[in-house]
PDB file of N, CA and C in Angstrom:
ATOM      1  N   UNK A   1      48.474-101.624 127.869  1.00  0.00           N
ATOM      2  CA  UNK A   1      49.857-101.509 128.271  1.00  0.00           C
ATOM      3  C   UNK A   1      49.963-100.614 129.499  1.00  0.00           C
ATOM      4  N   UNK A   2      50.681-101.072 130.476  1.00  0.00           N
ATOM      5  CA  UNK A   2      51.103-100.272 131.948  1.00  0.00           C
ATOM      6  C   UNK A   2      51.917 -99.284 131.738  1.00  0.00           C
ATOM      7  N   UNK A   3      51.720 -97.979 131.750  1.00  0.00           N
ATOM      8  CA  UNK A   3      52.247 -96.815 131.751  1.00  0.00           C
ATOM      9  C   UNK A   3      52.690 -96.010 132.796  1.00  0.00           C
ATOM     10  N   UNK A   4      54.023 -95.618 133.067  1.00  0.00           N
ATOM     11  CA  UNK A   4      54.034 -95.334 134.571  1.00  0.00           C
ATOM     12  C   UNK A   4      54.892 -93.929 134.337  1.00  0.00           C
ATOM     13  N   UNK A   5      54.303 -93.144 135.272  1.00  0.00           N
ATOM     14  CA  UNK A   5      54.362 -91.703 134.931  1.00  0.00           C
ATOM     15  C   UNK A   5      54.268 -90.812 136.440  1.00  0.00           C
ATOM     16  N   UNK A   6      55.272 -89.960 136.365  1.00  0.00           N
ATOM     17  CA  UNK A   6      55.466 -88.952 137.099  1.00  0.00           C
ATOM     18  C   UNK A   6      54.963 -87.661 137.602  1.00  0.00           C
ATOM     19  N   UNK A   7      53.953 -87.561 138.664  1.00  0.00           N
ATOM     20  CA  UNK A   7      53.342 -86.762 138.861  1.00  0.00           C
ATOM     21  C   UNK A   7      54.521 -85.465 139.193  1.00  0.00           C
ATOM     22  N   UNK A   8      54.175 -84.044 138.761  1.00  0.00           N
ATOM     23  CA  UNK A   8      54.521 -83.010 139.283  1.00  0.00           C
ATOM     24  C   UNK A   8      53.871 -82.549 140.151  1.00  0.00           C
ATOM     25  N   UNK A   9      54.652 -82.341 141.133  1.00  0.00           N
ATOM     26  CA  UNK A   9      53.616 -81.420 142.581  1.00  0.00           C
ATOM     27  C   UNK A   9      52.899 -80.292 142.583  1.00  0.00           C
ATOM     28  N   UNK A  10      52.532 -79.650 141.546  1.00  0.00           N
ATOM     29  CA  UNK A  10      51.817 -78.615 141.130  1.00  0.00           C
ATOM     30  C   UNK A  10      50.343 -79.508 140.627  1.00  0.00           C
ATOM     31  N   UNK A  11      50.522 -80.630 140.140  1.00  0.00           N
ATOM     32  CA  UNK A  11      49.496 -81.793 139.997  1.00  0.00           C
ATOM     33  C   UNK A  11      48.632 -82.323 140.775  1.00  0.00           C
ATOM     34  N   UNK A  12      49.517 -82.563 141.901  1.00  0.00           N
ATOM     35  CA  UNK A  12      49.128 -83.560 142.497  1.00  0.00           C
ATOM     36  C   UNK A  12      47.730 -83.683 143.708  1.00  0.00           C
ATOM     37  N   UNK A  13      47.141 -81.856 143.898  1.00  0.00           N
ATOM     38  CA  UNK A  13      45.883 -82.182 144.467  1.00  0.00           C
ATOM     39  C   UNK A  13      44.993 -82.277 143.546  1.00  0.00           C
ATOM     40  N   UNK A  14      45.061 -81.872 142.227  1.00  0.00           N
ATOM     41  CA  UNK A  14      43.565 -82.004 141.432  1.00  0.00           C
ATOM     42  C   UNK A  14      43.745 -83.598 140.776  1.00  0.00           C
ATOM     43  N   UNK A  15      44.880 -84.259 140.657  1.00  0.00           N
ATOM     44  CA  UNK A  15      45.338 -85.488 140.209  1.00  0.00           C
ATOM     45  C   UNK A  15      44.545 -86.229 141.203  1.00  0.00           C
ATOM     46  N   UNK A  16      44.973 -86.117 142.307  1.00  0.00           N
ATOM     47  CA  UNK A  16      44.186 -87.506 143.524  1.00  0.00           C
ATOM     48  C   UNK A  16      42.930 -87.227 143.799  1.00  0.00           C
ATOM     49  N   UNK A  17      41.822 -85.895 143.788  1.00  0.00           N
ATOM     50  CA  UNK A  17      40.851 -85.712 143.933  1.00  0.00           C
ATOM     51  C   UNK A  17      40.392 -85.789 142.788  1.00  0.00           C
ATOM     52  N   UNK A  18      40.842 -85.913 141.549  1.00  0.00           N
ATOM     53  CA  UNK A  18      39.994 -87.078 140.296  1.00  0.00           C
ATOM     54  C   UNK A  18      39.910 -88.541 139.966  1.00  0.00           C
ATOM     55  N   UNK A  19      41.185 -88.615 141.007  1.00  0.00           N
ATOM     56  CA  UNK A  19      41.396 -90.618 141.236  1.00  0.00           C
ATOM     57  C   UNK A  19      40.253 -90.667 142.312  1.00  0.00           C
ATOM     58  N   UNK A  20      39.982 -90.143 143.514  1.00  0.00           N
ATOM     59  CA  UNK A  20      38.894 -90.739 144.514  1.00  0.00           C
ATOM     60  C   UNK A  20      37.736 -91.071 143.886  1.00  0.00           C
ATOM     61  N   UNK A  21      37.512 -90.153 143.173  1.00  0.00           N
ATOM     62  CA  UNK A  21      36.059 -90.420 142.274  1.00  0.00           C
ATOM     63  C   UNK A  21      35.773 -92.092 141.961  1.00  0.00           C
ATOM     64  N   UNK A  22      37.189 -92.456 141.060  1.00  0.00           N
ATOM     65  CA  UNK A  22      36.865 -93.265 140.381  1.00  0.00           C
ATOM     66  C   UNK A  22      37.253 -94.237 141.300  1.00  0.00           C
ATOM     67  N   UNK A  23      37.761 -94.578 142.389  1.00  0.00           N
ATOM     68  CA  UNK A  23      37.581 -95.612 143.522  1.00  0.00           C
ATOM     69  C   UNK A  23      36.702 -96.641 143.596  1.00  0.00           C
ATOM     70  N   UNK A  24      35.667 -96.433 143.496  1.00  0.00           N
ATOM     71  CA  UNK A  24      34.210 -97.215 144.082  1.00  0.00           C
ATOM     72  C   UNK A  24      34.426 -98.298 143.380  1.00  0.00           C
ATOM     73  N   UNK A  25      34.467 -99.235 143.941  1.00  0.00           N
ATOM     74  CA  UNK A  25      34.652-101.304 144.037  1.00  0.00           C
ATOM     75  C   UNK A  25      35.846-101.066 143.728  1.00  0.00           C
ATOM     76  N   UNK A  26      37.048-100.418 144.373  1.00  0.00           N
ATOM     77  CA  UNK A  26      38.280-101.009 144.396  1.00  0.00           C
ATOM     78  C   UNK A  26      38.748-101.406 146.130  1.00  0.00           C
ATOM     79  N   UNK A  27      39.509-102.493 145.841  1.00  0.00           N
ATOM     80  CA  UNK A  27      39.862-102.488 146.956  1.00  0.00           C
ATOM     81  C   UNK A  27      41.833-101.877 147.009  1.00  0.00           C
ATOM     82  N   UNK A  28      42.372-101.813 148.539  1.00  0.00           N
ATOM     83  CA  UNK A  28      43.561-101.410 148.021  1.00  0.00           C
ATOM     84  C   UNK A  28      45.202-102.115 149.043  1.00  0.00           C
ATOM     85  N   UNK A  29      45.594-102.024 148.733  1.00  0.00           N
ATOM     86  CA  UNK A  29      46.983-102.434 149.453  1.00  0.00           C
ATOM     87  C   UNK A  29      48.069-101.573 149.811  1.00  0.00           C
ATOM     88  N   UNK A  30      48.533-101.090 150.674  1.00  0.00           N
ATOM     89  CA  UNK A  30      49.717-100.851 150.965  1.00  0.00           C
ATOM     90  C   UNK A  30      50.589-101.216 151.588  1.00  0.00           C
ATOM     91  N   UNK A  31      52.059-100.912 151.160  1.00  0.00           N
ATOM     92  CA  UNK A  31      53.450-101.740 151.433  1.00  0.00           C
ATOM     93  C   UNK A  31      54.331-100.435 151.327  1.00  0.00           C
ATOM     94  N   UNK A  32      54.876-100.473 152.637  1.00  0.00           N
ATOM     95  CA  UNK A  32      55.768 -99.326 153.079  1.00  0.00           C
ATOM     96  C   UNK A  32      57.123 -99.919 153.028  1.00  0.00           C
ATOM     97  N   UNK A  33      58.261 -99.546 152.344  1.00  0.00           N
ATOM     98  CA  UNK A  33      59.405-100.030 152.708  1.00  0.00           C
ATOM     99  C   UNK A  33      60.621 -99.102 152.565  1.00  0.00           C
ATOM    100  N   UNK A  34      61.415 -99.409 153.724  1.00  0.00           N
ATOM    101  CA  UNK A  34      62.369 -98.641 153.689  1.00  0.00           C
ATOM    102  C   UNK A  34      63.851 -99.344 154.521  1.00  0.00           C
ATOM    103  N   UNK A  35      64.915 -98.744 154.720  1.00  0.00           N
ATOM    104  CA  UNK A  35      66.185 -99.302 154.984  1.00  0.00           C
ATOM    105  C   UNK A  35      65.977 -99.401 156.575  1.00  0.00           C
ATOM    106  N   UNK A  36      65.129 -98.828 157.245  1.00  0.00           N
ATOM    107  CA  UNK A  36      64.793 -98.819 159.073  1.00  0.00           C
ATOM    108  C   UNK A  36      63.847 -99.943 159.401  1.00  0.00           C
ATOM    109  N   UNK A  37      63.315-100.084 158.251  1.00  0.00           N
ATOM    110  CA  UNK A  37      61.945-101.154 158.899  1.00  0.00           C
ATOM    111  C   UNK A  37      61.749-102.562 157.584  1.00  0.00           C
ATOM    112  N   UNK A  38      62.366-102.095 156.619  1.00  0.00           N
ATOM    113  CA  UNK A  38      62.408-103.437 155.510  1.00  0.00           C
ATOM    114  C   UNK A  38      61.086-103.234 154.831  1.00  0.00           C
ATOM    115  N   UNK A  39      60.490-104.131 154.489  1.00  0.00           N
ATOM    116  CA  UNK A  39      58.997-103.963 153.513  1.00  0.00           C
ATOM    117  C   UNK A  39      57.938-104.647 154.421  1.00  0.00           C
ATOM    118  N   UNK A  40      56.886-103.960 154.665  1.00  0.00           N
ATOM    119  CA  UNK A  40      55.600-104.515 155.789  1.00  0.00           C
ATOM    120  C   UNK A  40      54.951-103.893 155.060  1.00  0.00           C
ATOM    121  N   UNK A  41      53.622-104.536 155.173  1.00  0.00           N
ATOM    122  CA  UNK A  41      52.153-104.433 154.800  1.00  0.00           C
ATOM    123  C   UNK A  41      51.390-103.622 155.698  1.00  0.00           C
ATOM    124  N   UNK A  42      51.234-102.394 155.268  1.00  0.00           N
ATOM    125  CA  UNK A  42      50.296-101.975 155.846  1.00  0.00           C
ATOM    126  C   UNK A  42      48.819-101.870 156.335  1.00  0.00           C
ATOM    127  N   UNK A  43      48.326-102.243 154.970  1.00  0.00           N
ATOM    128  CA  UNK A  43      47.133-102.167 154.679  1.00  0.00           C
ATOM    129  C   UNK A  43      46.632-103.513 153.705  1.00  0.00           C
ATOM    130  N   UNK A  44      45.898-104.553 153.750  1.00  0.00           N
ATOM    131  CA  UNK A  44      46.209-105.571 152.890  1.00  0.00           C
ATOM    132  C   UNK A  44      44.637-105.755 152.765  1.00  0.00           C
ATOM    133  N   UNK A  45      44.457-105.126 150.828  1.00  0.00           N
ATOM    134  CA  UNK A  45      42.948-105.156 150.379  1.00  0.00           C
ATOM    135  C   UNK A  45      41.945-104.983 150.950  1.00  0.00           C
ATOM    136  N   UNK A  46      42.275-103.635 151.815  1.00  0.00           N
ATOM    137  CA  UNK A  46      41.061-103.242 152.173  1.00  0.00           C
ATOM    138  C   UNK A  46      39.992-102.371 151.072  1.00  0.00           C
ATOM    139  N   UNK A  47      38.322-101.906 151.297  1.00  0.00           N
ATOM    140  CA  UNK A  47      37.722-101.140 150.077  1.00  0.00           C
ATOM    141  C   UNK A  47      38.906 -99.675 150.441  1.00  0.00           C
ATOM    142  N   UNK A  48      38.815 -99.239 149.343  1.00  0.00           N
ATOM    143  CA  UNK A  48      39.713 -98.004 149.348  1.00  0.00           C
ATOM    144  C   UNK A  48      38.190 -97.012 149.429  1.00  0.00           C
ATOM    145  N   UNK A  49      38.024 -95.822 149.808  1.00  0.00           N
ATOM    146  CA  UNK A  49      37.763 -94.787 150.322  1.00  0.00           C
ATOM    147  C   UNK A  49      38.252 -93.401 149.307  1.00  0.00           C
ATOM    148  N   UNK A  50      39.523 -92.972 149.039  1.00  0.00           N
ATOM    149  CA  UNK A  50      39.594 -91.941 148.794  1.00  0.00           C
ATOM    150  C   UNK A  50      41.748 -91.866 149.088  1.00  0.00           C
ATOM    151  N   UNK A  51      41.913 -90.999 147.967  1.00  0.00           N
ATOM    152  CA  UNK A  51      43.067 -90.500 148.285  1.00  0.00           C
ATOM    153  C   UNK A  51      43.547 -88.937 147.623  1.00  0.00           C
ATOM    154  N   UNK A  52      44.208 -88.199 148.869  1.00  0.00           N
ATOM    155  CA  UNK A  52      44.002 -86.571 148.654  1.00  0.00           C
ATOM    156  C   UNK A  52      45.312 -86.422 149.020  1.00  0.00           C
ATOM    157  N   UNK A  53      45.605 -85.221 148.805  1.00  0.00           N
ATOM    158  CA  UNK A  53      46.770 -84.385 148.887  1.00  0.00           C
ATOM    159  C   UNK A  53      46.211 -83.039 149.535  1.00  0.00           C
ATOM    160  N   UNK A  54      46.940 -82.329 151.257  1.00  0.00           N
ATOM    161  CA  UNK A  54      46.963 -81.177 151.340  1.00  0.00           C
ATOM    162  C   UNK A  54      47.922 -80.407 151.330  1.00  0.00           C
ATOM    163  N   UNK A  55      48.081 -79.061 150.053  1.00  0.00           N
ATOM    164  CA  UNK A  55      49.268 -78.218 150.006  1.00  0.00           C
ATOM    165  C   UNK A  55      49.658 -77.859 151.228  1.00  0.00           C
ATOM    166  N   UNK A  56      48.868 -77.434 152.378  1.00  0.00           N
ATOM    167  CA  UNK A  56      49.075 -76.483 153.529  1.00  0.00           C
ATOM    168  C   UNK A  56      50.017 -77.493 154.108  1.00  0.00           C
ATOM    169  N   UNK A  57      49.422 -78.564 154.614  1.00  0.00           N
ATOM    170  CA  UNK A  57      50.383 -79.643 155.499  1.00  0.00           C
ATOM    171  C   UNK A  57      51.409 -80.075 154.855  1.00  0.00           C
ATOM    172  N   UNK A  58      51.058 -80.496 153.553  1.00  0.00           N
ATOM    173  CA  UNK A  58      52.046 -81.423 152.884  1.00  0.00           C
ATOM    174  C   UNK A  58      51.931 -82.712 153.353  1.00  0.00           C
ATOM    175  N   UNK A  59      50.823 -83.227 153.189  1.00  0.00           N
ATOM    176  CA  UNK A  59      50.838 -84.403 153.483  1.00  0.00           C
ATOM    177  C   UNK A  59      49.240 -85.193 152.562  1.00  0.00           C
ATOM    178  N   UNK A  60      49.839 -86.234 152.311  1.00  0.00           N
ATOM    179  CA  UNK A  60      48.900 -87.196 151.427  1.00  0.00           C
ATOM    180  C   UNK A  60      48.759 -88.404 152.373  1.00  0.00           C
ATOM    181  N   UNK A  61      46.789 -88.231 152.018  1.00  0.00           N
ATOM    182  CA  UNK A  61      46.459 -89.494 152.920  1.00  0.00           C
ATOM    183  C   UNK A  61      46.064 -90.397 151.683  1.00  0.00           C
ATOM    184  N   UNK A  62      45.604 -91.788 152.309  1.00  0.00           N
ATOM    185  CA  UNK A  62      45.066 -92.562 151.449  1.00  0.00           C
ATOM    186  C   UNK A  62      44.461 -93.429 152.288  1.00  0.00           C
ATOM    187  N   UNK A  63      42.926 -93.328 152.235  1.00  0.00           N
ATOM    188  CA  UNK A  63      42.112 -93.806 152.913  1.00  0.00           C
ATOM    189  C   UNK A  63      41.508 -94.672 152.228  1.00  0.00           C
ATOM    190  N   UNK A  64      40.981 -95.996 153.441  1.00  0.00           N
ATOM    191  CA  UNK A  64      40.575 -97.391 153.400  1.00  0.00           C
ATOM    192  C   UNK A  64      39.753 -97.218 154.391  1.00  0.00           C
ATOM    193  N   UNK A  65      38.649 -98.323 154.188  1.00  0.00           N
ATOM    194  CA  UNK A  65      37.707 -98.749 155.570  1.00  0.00           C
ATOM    195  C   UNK A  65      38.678 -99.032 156.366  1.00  0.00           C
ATOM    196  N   UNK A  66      38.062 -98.255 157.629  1.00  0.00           N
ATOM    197  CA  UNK A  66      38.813 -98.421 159.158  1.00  0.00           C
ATOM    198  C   UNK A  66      40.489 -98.261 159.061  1.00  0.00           C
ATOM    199  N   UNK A  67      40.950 -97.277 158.325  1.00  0.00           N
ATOM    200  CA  UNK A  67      42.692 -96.953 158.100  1.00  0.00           C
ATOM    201  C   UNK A  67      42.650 -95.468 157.121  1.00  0.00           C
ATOM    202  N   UNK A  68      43.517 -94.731 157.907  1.00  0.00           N
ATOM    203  CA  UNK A  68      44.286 -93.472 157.187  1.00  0.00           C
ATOM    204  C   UNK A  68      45.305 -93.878 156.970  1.00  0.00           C
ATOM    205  N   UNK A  69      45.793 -93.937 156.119  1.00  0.00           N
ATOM    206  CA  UNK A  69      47.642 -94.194 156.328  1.00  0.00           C
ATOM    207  C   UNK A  69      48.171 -92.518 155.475  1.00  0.00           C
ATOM    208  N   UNK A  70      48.768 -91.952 155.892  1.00  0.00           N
ATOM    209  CA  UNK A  70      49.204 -90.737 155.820  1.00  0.00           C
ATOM    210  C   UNK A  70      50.511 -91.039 155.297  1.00  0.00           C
ATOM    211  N   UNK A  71      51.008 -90.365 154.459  1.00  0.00           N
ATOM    212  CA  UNK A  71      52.922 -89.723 154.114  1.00  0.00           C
ATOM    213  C   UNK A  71      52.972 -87.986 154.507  1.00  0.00           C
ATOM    214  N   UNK A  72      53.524 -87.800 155.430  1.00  0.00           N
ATOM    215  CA  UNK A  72      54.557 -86.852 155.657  1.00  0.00           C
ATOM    216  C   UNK A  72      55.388 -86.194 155.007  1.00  0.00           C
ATOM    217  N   UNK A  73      55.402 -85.251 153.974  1.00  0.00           N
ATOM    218  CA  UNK A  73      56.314 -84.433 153.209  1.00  0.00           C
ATOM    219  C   UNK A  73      56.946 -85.683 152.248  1.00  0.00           C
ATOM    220  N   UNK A  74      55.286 -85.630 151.114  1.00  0.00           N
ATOM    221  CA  UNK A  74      55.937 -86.742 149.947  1.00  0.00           C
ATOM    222  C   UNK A  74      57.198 -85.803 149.213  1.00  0.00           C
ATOM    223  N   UNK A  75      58.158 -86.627 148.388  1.00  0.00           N
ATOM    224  CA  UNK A  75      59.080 -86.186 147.821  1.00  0.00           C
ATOM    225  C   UNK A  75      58.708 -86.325 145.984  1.00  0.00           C
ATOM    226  N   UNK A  76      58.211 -87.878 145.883  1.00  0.00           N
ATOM    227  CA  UNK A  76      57.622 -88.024 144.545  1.00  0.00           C
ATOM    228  C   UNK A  76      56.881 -88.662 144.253  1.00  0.00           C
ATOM    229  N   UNK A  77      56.222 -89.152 143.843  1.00  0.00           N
ATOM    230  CA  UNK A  77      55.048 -89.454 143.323  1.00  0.00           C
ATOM    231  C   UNK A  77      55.114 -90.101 141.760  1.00  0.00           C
ATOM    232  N   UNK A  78      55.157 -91.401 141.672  1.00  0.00           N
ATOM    233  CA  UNK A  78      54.575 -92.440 140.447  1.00  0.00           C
ATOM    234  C   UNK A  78      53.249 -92.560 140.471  1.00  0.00           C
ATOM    235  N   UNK A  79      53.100 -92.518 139.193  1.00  0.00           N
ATOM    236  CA  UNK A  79      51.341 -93.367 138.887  1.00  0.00           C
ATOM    237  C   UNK A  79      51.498 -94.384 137.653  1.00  0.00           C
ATOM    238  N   UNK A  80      50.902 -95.693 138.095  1.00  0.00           N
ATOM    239  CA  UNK A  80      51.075 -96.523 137.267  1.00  0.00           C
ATOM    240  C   UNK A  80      49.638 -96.887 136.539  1.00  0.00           C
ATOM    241  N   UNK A  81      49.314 -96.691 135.272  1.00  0.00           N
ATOM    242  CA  UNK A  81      47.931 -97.058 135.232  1.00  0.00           C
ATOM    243  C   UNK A  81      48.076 -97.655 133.407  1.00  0.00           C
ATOM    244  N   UNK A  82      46.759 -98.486 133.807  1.00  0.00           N
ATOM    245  CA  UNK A  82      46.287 -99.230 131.990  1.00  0.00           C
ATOM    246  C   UNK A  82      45.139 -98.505 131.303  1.00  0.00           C
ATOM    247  N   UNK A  83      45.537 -97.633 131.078  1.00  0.00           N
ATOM    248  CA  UNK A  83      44.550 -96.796 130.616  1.00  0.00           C
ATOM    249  C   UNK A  83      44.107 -95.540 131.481  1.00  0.00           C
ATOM    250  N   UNK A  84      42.701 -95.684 131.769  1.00  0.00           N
ATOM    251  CA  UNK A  84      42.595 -94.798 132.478  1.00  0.00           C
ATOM    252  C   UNK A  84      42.260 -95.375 133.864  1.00  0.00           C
ATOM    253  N   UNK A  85      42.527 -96.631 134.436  1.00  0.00           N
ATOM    254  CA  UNK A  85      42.460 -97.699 135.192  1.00  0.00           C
ATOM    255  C   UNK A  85      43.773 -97.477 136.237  1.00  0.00           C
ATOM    256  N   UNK A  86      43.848 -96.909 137.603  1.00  0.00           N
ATOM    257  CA  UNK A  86      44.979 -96.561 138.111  1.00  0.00           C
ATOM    258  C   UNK A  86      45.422 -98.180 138.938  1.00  0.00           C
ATOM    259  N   UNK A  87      46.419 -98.242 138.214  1.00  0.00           N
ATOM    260  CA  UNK A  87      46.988 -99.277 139.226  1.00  0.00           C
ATOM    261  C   UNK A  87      47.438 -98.787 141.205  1.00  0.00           C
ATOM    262  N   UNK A  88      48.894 -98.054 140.450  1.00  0.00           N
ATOM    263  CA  UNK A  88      49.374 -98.385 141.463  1.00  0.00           C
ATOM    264  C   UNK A  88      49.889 -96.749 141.854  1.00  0.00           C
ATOM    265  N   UNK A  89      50.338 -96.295 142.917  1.00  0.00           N
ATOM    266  CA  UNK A  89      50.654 -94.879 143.312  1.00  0.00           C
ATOM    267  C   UNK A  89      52.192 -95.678 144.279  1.00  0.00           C
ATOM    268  N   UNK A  90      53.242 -94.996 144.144  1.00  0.00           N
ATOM    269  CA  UNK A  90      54.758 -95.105 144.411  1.00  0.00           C
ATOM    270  C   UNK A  90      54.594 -94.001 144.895  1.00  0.00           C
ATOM    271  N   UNK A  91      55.157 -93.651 146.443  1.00  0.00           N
ATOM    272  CA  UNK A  91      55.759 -92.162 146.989  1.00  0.00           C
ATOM    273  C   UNK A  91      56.621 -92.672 147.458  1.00  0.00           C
ATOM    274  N   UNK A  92      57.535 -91.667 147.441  1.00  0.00           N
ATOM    275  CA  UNK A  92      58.535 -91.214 147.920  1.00  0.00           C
ATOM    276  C   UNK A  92      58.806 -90.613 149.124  1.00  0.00           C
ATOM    277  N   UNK A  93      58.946 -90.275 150.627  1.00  0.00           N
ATOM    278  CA  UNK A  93      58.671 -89.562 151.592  1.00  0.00           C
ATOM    279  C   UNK A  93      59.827 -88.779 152.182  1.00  0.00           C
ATOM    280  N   UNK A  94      60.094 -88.110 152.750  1.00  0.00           N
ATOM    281  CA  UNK A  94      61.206 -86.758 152.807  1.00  0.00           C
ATOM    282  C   UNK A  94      62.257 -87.866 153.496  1.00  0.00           C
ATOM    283  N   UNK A  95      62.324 -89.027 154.500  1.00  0.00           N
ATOM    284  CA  UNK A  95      63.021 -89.890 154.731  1.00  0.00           C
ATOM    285  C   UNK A  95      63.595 -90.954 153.863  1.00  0.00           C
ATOM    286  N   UNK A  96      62.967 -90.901 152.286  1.00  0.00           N
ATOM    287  CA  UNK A  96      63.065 -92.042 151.869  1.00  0.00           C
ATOM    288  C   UNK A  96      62.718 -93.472 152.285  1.00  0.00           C
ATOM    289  N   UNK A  97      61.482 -93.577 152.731  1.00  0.00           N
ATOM    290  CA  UNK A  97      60.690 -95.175 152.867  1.00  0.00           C
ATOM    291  C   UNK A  97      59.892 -94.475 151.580  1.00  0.00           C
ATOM    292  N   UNK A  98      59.476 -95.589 150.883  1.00  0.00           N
ATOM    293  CA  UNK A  98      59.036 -95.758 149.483  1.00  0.00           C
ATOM    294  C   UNK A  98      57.627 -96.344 149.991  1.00  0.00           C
ATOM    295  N   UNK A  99      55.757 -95.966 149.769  1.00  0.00           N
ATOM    296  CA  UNK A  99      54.993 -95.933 149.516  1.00  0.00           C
ATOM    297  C   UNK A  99      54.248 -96.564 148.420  1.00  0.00           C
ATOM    298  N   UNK A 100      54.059 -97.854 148.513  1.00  0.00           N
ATOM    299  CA  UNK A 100      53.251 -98.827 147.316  1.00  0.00           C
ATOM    300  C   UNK A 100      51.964 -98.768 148.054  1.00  0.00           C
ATOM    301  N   UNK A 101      51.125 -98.062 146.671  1.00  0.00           N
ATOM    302  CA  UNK A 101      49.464 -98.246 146.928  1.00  0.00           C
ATOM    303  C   UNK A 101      49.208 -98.742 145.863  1.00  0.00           C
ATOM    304  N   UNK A 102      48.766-100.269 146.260  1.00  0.00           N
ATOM    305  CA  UNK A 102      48.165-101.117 144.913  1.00  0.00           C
ATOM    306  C   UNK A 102      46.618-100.691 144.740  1.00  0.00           C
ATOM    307  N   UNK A 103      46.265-100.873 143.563  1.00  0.00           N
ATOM    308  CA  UNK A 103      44.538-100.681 143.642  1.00  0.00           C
ATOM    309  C   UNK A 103      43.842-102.356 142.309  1.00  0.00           C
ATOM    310  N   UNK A 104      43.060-102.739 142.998  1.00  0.00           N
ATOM    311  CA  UNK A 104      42.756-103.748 141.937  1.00  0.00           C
ATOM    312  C   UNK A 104      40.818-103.640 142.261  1.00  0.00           C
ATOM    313  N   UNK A 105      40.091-104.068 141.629  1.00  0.00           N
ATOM    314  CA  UNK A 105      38.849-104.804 141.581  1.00  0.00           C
ATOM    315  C   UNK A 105      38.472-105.751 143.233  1.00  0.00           C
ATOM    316  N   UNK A 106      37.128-105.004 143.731  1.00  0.00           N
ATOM    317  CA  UNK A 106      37.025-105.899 144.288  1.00  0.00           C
ATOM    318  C   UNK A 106      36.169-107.190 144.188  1.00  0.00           C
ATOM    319  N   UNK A 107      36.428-108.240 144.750  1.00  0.00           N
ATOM    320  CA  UNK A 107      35.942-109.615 144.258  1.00  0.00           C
ATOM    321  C   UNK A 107      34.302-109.550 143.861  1.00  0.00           C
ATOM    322  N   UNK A 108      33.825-109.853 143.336  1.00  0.00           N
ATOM    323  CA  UNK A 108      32.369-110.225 143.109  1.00  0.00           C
ATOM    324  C   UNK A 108      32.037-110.865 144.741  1.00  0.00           C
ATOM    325  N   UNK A 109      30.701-110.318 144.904  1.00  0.00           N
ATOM    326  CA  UNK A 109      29.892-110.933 145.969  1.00  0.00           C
ATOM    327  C   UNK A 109      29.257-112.422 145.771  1.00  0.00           C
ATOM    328  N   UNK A 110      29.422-113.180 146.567  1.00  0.00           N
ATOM    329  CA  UNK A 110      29.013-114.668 146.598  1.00  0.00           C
ATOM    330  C   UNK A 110      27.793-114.746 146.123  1.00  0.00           C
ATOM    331  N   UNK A 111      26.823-115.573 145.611  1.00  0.00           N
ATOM    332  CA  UNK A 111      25.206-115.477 145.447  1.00  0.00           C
ATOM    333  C   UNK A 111      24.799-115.480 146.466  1.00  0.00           C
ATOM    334  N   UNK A 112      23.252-115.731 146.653  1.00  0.00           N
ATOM    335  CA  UNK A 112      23.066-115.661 147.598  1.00  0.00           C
ATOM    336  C   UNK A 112      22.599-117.174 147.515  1.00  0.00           C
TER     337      UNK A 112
END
């Protein structure tokens, strides 16, 4: 069952530096949307890399092969996951554009 839950910002750097770990063969998606620009794809299934939070800046990246995509003074933070299997990460950003980071499996390699 999909459980979706609210990170507190006192959470949220030891929270994403225990999600990078578990990254490896995911690939990931992001979809930025907001009332200035509508909903665009940022990032579409690339391998995901890693995603961190720095207190000093205030700012959360979420890194993919060949892409940073950064938020700027997140406001909140969803985590959607099946277990211990993270789906999806929802931010919030001090402007209000809303932050969808999908995470799924990446495909099996062809034979050879």
């Amino acid at each position: 069952m999909n459980e979706t839950t609210k990170l507190e910002r006192t959470a949220w750097k030891s929270y994403f530096d225990n999600v990078s770990r578990l990254l490896d063969g995911k690939r990931v998606e992001i979809e930025v949307a907001s009332l200035a620009i509508g909903s665009q794809i940022a990032a579409e299934w690339l391998p995901a890399l890693g995603v961190s939070y720095d207190e000093q800046t205030d700012l959360l990246a979420i890194m993919a092969e060949g892409l940073n995509h950064l938020v700027r003074h997140p406001r909140e933070v969803f985590v959607q996951a099946e277990g211990r299997e993270l789906q999806t990460i929802s931010v919030t950003d001090d402007d209000g554009a809303i932050q969808i980071i999908r995470f799924r499996e990446a495909p099996p390699s062809p034979a050879p």
